[in-house]
C-alpha atoms as a PDB file:
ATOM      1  CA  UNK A   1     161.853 179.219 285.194  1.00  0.00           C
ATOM      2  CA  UNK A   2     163.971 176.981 283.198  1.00  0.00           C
ATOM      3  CA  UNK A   3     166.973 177.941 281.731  1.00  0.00           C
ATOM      4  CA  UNK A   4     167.546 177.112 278.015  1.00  0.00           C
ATOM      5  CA  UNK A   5     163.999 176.424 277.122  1.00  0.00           C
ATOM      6  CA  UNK A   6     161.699 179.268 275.591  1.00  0.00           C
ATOM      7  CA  UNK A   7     159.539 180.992 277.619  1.00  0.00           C
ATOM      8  CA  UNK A   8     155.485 181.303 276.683  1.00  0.00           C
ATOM      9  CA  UNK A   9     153.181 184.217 278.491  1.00  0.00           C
ATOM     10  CA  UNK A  10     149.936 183.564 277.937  1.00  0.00           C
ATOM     11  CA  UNK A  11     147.070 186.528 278.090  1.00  0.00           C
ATOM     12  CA  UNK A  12     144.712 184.198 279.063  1.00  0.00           C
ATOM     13  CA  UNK A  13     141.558 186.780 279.120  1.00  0.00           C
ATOM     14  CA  UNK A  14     142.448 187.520 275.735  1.00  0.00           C
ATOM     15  CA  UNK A  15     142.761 183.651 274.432  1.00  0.00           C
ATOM     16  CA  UNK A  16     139.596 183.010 276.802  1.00  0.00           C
ATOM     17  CA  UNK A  17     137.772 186.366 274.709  1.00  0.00           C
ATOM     18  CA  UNK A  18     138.892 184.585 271.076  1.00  0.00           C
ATOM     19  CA  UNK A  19     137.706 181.507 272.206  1.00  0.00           C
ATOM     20  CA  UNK A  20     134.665 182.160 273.395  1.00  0.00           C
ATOM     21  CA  UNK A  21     133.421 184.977 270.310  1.00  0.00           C
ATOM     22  CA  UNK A  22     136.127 183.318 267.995  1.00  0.00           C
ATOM     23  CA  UNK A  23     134.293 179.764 267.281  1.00  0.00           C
ATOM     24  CA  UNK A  24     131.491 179.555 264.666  1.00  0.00           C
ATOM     25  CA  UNK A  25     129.416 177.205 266.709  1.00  0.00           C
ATOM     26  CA  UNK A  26     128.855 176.103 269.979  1.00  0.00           C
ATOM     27  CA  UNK A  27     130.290 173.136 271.424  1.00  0.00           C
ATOM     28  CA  UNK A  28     127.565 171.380 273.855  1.00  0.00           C
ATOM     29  CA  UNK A  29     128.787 168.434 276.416  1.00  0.00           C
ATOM     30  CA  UNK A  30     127.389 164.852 275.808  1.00  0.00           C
ATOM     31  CA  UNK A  31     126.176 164.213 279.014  1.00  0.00           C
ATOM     32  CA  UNK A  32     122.364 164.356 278.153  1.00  0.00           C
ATOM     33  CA  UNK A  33     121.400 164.768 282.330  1.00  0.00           C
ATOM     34  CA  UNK A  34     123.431 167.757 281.831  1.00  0.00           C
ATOM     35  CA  UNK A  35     123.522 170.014 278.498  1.00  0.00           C
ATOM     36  CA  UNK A  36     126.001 172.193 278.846  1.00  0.00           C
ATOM     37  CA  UNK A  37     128.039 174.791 276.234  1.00  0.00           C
ATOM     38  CA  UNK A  38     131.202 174.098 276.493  1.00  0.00           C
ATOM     39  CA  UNK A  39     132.469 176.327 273.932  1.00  0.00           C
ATOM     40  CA  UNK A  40     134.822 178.495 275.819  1.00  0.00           C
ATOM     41  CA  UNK A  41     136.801 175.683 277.658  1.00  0.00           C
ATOM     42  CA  UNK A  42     137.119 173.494 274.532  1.00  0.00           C
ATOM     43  CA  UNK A  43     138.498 176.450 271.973  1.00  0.00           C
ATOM     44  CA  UNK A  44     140.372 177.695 275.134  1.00  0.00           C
ATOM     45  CA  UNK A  45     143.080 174.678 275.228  1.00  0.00           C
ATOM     46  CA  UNK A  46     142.460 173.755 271.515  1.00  0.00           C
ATOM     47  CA  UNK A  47     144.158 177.778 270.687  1.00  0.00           C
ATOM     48  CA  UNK A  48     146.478 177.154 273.061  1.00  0.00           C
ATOM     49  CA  UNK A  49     147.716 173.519 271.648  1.00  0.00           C
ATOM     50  CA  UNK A  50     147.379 174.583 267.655  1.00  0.00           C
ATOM     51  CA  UNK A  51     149.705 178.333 268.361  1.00  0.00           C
ATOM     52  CA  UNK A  52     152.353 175.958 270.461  1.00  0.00           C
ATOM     53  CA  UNK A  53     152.411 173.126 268.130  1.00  0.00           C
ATOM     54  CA  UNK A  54     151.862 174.544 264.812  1.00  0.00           C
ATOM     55  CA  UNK A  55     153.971 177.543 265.716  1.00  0.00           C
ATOM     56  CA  UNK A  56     156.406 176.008 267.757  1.00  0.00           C
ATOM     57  CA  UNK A  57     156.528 172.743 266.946  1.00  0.00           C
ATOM     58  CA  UNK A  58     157.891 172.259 270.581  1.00  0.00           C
ATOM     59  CA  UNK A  59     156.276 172.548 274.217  1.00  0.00           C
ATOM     60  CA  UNK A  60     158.071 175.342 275.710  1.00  0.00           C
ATOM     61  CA  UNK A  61     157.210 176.263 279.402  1.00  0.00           C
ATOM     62  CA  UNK A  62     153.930 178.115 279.623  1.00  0.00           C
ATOM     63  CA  UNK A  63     152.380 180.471 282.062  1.00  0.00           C
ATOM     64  CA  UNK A  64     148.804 181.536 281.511  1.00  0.00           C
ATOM     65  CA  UNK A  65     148.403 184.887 282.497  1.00  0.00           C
ATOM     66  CA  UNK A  66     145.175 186.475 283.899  1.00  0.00           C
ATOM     67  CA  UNK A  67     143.410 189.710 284.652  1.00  0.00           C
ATOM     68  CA  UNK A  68     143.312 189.971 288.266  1.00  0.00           C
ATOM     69  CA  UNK A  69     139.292 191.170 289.719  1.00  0.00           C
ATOM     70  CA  UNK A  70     140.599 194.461 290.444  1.00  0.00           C
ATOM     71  CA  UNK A  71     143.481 194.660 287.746  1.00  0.00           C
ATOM     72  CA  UNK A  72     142.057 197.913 285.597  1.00  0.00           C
ATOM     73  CA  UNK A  73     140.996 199.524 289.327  1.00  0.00           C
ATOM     74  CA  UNK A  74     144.069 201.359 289.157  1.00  0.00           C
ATOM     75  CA  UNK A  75     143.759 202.672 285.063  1.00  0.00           C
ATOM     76  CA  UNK A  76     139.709 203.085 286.071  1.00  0.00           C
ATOM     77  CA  UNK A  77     140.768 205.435 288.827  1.00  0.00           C
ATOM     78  CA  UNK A  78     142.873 207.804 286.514  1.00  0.00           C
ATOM     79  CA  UNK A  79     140.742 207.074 283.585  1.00  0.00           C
ATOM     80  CA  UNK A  80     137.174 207.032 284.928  1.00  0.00           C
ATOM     81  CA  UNK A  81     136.326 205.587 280.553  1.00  0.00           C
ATOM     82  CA  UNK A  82     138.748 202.515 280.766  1.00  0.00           C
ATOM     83  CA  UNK A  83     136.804 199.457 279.728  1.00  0.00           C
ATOM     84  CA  UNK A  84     133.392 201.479 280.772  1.00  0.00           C
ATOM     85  CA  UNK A  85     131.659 200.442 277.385  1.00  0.00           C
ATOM     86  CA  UNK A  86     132.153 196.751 278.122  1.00  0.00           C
ATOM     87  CA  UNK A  87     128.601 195.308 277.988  1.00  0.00           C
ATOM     88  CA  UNK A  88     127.651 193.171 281.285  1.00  0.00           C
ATOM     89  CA  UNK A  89     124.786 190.992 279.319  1.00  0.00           C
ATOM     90  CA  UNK A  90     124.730 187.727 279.706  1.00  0.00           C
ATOM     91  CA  UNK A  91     126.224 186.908 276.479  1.00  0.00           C
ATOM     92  CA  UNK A  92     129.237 189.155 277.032  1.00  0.00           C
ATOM     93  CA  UNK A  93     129.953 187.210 280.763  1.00  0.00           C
ATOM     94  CA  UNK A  94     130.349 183.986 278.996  1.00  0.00           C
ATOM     95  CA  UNK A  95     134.146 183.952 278.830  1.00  0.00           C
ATOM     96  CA  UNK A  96     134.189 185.024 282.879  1.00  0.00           C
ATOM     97  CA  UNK A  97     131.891 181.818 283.373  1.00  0.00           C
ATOM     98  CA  UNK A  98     134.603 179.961 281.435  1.00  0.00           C
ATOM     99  CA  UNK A  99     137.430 181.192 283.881  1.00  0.00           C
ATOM    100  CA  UNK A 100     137.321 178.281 286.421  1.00  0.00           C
ATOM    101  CA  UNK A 101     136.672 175.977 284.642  1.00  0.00           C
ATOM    102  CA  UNK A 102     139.699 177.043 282.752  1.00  0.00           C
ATOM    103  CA  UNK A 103     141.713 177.205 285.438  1.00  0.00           C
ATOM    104  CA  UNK A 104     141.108 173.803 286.707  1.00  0.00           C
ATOM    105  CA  UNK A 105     142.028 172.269 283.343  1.00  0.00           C
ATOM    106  CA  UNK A 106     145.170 174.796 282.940  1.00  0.00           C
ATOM    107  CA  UNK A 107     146.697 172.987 286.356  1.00  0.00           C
ATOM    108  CA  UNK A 108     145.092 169.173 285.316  1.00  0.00           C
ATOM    109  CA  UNK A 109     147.475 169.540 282.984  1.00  0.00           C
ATOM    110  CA  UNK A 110     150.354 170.819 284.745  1.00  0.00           C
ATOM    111  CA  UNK A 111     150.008 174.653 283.311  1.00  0.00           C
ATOM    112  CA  UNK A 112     151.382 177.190 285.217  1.00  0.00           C
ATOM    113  CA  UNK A 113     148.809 180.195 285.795  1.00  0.00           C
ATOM    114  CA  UNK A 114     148.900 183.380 287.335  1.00  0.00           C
ATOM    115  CA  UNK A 115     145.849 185.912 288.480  1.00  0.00           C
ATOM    116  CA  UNK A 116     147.560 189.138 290.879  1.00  0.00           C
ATOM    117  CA  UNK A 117     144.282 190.248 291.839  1.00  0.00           C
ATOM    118  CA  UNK A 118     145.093 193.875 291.579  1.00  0.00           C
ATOM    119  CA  UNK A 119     147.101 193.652 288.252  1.00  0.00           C
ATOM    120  CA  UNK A 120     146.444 193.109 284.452  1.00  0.00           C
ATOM    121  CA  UNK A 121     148.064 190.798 282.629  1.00  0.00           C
ATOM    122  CA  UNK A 122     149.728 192.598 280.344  1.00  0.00           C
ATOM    123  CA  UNK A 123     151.209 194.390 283.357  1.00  0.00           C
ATOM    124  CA  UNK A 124     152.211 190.692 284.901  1.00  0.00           C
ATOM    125  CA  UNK A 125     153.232 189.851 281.265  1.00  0.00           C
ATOM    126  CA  UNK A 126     156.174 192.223 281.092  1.00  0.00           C
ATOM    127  CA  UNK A 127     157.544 192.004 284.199  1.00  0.00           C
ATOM    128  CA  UNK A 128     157.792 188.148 283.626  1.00  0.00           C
ATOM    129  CA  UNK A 129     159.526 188.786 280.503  1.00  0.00           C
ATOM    130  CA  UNK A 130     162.058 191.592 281.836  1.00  0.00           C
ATOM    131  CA  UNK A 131     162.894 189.686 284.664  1.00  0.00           C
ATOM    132  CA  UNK A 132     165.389 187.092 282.794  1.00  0.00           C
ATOM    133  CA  UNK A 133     166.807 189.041 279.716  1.00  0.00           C
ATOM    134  CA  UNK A 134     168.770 186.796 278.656  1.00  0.00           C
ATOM    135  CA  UNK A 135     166.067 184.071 278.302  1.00  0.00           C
ATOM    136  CA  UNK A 136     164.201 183.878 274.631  1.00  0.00           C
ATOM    137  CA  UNK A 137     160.653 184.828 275.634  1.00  0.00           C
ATOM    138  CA  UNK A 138     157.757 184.820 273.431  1.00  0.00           C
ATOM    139  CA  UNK A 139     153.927 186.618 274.066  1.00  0.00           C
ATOM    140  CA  UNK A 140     150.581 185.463 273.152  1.00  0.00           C
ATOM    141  CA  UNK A 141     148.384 188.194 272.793  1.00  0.00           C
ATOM    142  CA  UNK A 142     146.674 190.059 270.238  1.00  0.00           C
ATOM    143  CA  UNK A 143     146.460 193.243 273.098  1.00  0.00           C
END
């Protein structure tokens, strides 16, 4: 982490969710061999560049922050209801499609990102931000 300069956690499930059931209409790739929706992956860094610019107005240093596989085991185990009325259709799985191609974008453009397999990112969110207090950290989520 850099000293003096901001600090921006991501939620990245939760920007991946808005952009994905957040855009109006779909966003298909050129390449005729090869229709694709690109949706997801498009709104995904556009978010991410509008909040930081039009927010910001400055690039601080970013870390996108996901869900790990087994990050709500833990909550599930306690809480057998946690996230059990999350439909599995096809539709619904669109953002999880997303996710690496996501990824590989995040670090083509030299974007720190984290997945603990067995954590949530909000969990992996605040002990980022607790672990400098001194440090001016901001959160992007809507969780």
């Amino acid at each position: 982490m850099t000293a003096g300069v901001p600090l921006l956690l991501v939620d990245g499930h939760n920007l991946l969710f808005r952009a994905c059931f957040g855009t109006p209409a779909q966003i298909m790739s050129r390449d005729p061999q090869d229709k694709r929706d690109l949706t997801t992956q498009f709104m995904f860094f556009a978010l991410l560049r509008k909040g930081i610019n039009d927010e910001l107005g400055h690039w601080p240093e970013v870390i996108v922050v996901f869900d790990g596989q087994h990050g709500a085991a833990h909550r599930q185990n306690t809480d057998p209801g946690y996230k059990a009325t999350r439909p599995a259709t096809a539709q619904a799985l669109r953002p999880i499609l997303a996710l690496p191609d996501v990824k590989t974008g995040l670090t083509m453009h030299g974007i720190t990102w984290i997945e603990i397999q067995d954590a949530e990112a909000d969990d992996v969110i605040a002990t980022l931000a607790a672990a400098d207090p001194a440090r001016e950290v901001l959160i992007a989520s809507t969780d």
